[in-house]
Protein backbone atom coordinates (compact mmCIF):
# COMPACT_ATOMS: atom_id res chain seq x y z
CA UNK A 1 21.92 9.13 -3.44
CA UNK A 2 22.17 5.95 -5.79
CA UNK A 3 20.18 5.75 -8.91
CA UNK A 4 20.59 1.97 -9.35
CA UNK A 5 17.93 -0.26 -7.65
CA UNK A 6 20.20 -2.83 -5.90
CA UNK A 7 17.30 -5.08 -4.75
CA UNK A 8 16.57 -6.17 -8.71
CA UNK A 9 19.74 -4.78 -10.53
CA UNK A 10 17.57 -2.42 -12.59
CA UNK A 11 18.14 1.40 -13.13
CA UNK A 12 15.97 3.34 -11.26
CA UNK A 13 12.51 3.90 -13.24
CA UNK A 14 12.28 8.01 -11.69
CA UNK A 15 8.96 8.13 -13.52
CA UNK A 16 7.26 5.21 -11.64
CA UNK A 17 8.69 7.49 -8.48
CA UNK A 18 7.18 10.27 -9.71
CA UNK A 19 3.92 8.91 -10.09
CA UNK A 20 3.67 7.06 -6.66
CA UNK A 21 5.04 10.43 -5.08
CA UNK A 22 1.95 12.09 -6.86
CA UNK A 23 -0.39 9.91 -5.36
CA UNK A 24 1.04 10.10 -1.93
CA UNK A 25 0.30 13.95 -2.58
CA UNK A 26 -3.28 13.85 -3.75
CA UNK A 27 -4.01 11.70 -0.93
CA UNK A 28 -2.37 14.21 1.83
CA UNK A 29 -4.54 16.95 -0.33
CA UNK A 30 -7.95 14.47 0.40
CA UNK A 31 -7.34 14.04 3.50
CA UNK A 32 -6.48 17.81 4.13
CA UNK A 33 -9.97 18.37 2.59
CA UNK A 34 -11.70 15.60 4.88
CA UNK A 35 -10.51 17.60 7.66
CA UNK A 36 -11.19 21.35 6.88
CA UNK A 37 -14.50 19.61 6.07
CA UNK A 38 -14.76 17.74 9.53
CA UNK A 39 -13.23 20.89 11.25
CA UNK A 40 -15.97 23.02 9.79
CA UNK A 41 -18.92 20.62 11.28
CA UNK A 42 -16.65 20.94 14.63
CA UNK A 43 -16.96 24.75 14.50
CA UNK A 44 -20.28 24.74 13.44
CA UNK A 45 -20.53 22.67 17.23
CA UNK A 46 -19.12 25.06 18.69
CA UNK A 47 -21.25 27.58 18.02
CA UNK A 48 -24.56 25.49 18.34
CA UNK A 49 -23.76 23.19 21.30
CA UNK A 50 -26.52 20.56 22.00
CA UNK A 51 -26.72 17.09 22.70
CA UNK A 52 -28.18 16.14 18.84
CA UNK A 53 -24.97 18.30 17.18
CA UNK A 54 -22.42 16.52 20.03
CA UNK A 55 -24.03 13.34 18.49
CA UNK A 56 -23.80 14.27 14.79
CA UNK A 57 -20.36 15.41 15.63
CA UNK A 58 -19.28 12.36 17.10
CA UNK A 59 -20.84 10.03 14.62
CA UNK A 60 -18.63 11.81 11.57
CA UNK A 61 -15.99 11.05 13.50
CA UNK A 62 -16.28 7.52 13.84
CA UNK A 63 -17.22 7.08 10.17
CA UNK A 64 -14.35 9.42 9.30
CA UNK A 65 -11.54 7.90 11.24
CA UNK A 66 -11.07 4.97 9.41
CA UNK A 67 -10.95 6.66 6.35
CA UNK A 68 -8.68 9.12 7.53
CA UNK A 69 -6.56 6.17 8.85
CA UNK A 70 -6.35 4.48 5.67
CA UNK A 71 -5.05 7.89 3.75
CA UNK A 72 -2.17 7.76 5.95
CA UNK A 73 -1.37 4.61 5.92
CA UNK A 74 -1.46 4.52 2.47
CA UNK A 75 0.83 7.58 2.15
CA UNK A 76 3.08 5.74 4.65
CA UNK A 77 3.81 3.18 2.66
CA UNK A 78 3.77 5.10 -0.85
CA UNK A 79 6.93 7.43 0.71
CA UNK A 80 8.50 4.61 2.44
CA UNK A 81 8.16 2.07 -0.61
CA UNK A 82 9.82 5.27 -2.86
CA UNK A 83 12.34 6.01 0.18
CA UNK A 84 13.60 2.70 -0.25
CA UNK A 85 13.85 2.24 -3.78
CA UNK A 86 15.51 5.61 -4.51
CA UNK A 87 18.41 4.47 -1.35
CA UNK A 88 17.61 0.82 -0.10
CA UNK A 89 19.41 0.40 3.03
CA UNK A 90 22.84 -1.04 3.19
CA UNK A 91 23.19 -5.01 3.47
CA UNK A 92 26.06 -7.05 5.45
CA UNK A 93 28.41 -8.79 3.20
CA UNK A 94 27.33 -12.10 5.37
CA UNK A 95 23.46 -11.76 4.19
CA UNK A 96 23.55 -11.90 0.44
């Protein structure tokens, strides 16, 4: 593993890494919450079935998804932007 950025000739700032890697984690932990929460209105479903509690269901589910969508993609990006800064990916001599 390098420790030398080579996209902007800087060392490495491991703090800045360590933060970003701390969000990507409290966001995995909020969306882990979102979905004990939605999985407990699922159960609840499941133990009530009727046409209102299918609807309630489904509408947190809508309203939910693109949150839940966002927290990922979010997280995505945080480990891939970190991924790539900790070892960028090797360059041909012919595109510098």
């Amino acid at each position: 593993m390098k420790n030398v950025s080579t996209t902007v000739k800087k060392p490495l700032d491991l703090n800045n890494t360590l933060y970003e890697l701390r969000k990507a984690q409290g966001s995995l932990l909020a969306l882990c919450t979102m979905l004990d929460e939605f999985g407990e209105s699922v159960c609840w479903f499941t133990d009530k079935q009727s046409h209102d509690n299918a609807l309630m269901v489904a509408c947190a589910a809508s309203s939910d998804f693109d949150t839940w969508k966002f927290v990922i993609y979010c997280v995505r990006d945080i480990i891939a932007d970190q991924i790539a800064a900790i070892d960028p990916p090797e360059t041909d001599e012919g595109e510098k």
